[in-house]
Protein backbone atom coordinates (compact mmCIF):
# COMPACT_ATOMS: atom_id res chain seq x y z
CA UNK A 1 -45.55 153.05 212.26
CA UNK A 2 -46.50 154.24 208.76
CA UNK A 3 -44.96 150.91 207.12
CA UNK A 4 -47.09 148.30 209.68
CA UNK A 5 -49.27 146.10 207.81
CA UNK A 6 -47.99 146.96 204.18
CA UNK A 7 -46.17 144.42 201.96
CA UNK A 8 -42.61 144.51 201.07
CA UNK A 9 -41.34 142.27 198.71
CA UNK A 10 -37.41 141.70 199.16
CA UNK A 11 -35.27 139.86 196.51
CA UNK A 12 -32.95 137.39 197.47
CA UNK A 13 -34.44 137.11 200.75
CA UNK A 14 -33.63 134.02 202.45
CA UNK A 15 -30.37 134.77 203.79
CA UNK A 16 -27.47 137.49 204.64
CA UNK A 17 -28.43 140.86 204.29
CA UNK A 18 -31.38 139.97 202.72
CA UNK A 19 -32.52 138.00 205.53
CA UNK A 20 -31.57 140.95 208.28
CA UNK A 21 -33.82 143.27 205.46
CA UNK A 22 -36.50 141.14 205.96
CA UNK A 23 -36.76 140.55 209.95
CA UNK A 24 -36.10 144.19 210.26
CA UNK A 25 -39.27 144.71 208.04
CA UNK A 26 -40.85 142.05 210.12
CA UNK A 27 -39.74 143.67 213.20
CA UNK A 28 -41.72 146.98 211.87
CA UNK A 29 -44.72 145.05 211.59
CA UNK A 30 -44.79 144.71 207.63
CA UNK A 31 -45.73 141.95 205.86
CA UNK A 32 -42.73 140.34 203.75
CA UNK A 33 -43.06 138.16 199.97
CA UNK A 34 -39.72 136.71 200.46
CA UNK A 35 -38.17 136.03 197.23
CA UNK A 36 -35.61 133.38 196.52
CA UNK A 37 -33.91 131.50 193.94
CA UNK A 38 -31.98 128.55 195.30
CA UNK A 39 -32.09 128.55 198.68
CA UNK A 40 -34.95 126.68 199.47
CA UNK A 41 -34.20 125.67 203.10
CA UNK A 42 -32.98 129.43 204.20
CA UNK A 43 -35.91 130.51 202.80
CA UNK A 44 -38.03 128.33 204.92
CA UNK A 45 -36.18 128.76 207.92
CA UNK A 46 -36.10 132.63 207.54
CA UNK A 47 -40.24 132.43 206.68
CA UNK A 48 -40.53 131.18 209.97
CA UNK A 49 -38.45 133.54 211.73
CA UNK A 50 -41.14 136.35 210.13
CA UNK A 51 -43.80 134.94 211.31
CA UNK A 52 -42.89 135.06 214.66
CA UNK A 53 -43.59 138.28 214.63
CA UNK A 54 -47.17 137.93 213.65
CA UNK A 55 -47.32 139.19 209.82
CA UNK A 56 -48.20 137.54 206.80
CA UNK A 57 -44.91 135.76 204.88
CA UNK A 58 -45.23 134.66 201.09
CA UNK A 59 -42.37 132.41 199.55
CA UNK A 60 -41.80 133.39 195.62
CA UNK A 61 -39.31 131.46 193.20
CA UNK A 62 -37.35 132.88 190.62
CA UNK A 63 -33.88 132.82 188.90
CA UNK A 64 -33.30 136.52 188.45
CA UNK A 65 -30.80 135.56 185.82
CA UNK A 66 -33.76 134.57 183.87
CA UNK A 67 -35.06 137.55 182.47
CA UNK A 68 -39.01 135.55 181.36
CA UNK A 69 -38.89 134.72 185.07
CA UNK A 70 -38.00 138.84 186.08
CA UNK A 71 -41.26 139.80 184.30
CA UNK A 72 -43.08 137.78 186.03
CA UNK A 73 -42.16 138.23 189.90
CA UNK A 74 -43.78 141.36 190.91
CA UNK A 75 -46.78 140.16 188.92
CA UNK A 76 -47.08 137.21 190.62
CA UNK A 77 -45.82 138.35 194.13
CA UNK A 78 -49.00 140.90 193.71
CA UNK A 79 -51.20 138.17 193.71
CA UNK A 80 -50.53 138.20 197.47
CA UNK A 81 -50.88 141.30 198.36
CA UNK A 82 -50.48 144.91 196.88
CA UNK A 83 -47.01 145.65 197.23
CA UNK A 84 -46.11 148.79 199.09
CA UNK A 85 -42.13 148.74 198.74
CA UNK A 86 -39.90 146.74 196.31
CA UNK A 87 -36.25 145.77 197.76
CA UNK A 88 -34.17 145.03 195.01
CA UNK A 89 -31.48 142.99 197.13
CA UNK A 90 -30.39 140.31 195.14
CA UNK A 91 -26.78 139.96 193.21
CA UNK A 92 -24.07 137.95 191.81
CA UNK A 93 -20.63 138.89 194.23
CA UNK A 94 -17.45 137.44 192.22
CA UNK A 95 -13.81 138.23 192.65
CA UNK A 96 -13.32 138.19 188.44
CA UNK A 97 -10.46 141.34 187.69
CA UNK A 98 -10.56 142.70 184.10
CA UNK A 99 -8.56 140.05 183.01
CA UNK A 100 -10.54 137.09 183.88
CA UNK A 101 -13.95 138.27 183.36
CA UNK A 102 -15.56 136.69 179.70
CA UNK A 103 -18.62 137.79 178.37
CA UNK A 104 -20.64 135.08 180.49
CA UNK A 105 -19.18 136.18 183.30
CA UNK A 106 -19.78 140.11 182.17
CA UNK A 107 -23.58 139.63 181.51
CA UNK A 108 -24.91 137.81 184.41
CA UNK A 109 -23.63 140.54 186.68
CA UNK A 110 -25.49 142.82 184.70
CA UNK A 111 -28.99 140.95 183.92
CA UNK A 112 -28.96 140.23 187.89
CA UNK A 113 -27.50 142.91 189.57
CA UNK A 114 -28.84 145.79 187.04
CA UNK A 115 -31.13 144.53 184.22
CA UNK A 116 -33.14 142.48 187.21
CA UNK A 117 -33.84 145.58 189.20
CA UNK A 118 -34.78 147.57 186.38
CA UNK A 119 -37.28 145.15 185.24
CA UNK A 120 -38.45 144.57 188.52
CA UNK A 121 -39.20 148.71 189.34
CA UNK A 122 -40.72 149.14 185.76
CA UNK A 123 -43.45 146.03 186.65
CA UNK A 124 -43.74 147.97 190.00
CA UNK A 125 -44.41 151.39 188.88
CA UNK A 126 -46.92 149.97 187.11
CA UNK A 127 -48.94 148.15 188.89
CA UNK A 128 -49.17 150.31 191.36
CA UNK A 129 -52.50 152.41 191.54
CA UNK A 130 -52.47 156.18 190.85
CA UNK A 131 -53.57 157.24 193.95
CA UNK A 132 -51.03 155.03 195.99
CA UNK A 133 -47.45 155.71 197.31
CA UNK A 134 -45.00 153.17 196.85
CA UNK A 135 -41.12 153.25 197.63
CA UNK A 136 -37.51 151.22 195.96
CA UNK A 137 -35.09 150.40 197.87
CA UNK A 138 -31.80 149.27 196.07
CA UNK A 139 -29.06 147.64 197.49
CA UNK A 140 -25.70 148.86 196.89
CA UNK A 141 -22.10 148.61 197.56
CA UNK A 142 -19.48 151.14 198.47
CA UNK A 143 -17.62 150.29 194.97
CA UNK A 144 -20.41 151.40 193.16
CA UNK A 145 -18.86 155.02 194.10
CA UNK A 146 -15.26 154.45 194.41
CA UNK A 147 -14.84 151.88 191.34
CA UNK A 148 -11.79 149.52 191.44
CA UNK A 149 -9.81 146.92 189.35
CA UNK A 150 -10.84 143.89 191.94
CA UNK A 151 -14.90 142.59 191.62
CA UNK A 152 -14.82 143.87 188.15
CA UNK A 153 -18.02 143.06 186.86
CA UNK A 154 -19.99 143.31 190.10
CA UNK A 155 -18.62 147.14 190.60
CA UNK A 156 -19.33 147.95 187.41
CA UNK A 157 -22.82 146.41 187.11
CA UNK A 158 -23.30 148.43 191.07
CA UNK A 159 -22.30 151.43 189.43
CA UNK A 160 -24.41 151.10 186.67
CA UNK A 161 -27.49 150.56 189.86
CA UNK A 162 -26.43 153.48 191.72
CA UNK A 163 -27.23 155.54 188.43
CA UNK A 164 -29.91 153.51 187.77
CA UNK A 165 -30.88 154.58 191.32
CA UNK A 166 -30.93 158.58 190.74
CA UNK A 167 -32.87 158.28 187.31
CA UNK A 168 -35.83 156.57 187.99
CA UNK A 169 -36.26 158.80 191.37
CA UNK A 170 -36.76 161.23 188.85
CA UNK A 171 -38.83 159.10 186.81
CA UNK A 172 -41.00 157.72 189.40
CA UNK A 173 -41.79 160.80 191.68
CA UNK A 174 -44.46 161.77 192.96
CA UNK A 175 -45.89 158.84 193.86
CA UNK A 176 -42.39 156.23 194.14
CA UNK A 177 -39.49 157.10 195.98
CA UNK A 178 -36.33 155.63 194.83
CA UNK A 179 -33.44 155.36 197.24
CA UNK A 180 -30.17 152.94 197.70
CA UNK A 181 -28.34 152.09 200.49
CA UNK A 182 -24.28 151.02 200.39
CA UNK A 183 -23.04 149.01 202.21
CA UNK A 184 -19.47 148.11 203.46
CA UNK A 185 -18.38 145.73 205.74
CA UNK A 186 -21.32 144.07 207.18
CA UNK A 187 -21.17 140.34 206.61
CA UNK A 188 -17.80 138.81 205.78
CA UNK A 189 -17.79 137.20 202.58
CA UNK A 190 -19.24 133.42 202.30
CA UNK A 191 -17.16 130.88 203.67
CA UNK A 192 -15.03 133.69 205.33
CA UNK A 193 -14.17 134.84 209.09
CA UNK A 194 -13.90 138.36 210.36
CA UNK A 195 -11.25 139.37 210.26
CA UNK A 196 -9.15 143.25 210.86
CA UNK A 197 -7.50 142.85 207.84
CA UNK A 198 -11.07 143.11 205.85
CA UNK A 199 -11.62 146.80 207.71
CA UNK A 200 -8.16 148.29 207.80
CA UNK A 201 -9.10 150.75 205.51
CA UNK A 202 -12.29 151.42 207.09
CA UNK A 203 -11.99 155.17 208.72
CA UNK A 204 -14.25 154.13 211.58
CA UNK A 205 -12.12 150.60 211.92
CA UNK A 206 -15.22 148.28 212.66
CA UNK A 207 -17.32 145.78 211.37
CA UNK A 208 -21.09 147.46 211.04
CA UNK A 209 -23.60 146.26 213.79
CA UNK A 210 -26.70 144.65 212.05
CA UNK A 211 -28.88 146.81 214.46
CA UNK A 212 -27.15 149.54 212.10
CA UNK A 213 -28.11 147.74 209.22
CA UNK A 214 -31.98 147.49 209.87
CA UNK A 215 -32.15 150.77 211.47
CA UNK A 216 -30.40 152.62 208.41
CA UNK A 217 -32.86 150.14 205.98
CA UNK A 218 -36.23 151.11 208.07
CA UNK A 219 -35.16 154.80 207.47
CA UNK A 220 -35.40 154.15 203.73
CA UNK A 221 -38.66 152.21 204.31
CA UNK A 222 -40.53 153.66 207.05
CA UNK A 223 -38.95 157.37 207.33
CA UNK A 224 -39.18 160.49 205.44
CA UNK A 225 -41.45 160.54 201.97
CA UNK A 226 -39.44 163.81 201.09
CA UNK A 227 -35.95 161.60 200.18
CA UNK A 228 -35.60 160.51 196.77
CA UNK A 229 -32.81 160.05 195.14
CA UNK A 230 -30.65 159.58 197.54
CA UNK A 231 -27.68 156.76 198.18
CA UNK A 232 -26.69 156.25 202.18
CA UNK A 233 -23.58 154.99 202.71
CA UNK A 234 -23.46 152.20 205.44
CA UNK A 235 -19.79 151.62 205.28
CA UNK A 236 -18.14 153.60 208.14
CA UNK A 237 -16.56 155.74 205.68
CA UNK A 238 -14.88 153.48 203.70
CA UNK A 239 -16.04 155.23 200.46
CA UNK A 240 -13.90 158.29 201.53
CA UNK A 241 -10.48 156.99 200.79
């Protein structure tokens, strides 16, 4: 397993998908720098979930909203360990239409969920030595291709990440690989149920598995060097219609 014993750092790792991104990394025998912001106690309780699986776990504070604090993350995560693969995970997930979304509201979304990531890959790319492969994993949404009028500023700052996504593959290669992966219904929204009426316009008319989840994440990670580029849809077709 090409990916056992590298570091991965993973934004917003203490819980949800970021949490299932970092036990499947775990799981491959990686060694995780689990960044959080707020979520102290997840973030402790998911550290020790890691290291039951015998690899090395780092904790690493920062509000990504906080663009001083950005700069400094993959710096100071690298005092750890060398990074091998960034996972840009974190982002801000509001309901705001058009209508109701100020310029607050409008520029969070984007310093998080597009300016944070772009920060982050740019302090990556450099560090990392000349003669060393790294890889970027960004973490999408199905939106990001299908924009709509509801999540407003998320979509939009998503779909700003997908292109994001494409150019610095470009600008990266050889030695980075840049890849996303969109997801659809996997976790329910916080402080909601299941529930059909989330999927009924999902083609394959199911929630995802999280097995799915980590397998289609440690394909990004641990599988072919030749992808860049590319954005995998995870969403059981729900960007079709």
């Amino acid at each position: 397993m090409p990916v056992k014993g590298k570091t991965i750092l993973v934004t917003g790792g203490a819980h949800r998908i970021g949490r299932q991104l970092c036990l499947a990394a775990a799981e491959a025998g990686a060694n995780v720098i689990l960044h959080y912001h707020s979520s102290e106690e997840e973030a402790l309780k998911t550290a020790e979930e890691l290291s039951s699986f015998e690899v090395k776990v780092w904790l690493i504070k920062a509000d990504l909203s906080v663009l001083s604090q950005v700069s400094r993350l993959v710096q100071d995560a690298w005092k750890f360990s060398p990074i091998y693969a960034l996972v840009n995970n974190s982002a801000l997930f509001t309901s705001h239409r058009l209508e109701d979304t100020d310029l607050d509201i409008w520029q969070k979304h984007l310093d998080i969920n597009l300016t944070a990531p772009f920060l982050l890959s740019q302090a990556f790319s450099r560090l990392l030595p000349s003669d060393h492969n790294g890889r970027i994993i960004n973490i999408l949404d199905w939106r990001a291709l299908r924009p709509r009028k509801d999540h407003f500023p998320y979509t939009i700052s998503k779909a700003a990440l997908a292109a994001l996504t494409k150019s610095l593959a470009t600008a990266l290669a050889p030695h980075i690989t840049v890849n996303g992966l969109a997801l659809g219904a996997i976790l329910p929204p916080a402080n909601t149920k299941k529930t059909d009426k989330i999927i009924e316009d999902v083609p394959l008319h199911r929630w995802a598995d999280l097995e799915e989840l980590k397998a289609a994440f440690l394909f990004l990670l641990d599988g072919p060097a030749y992808i860049t580029g590319e954005i995998i849809h995870l969403d059981g077709g729900r960007h079709l219609i």
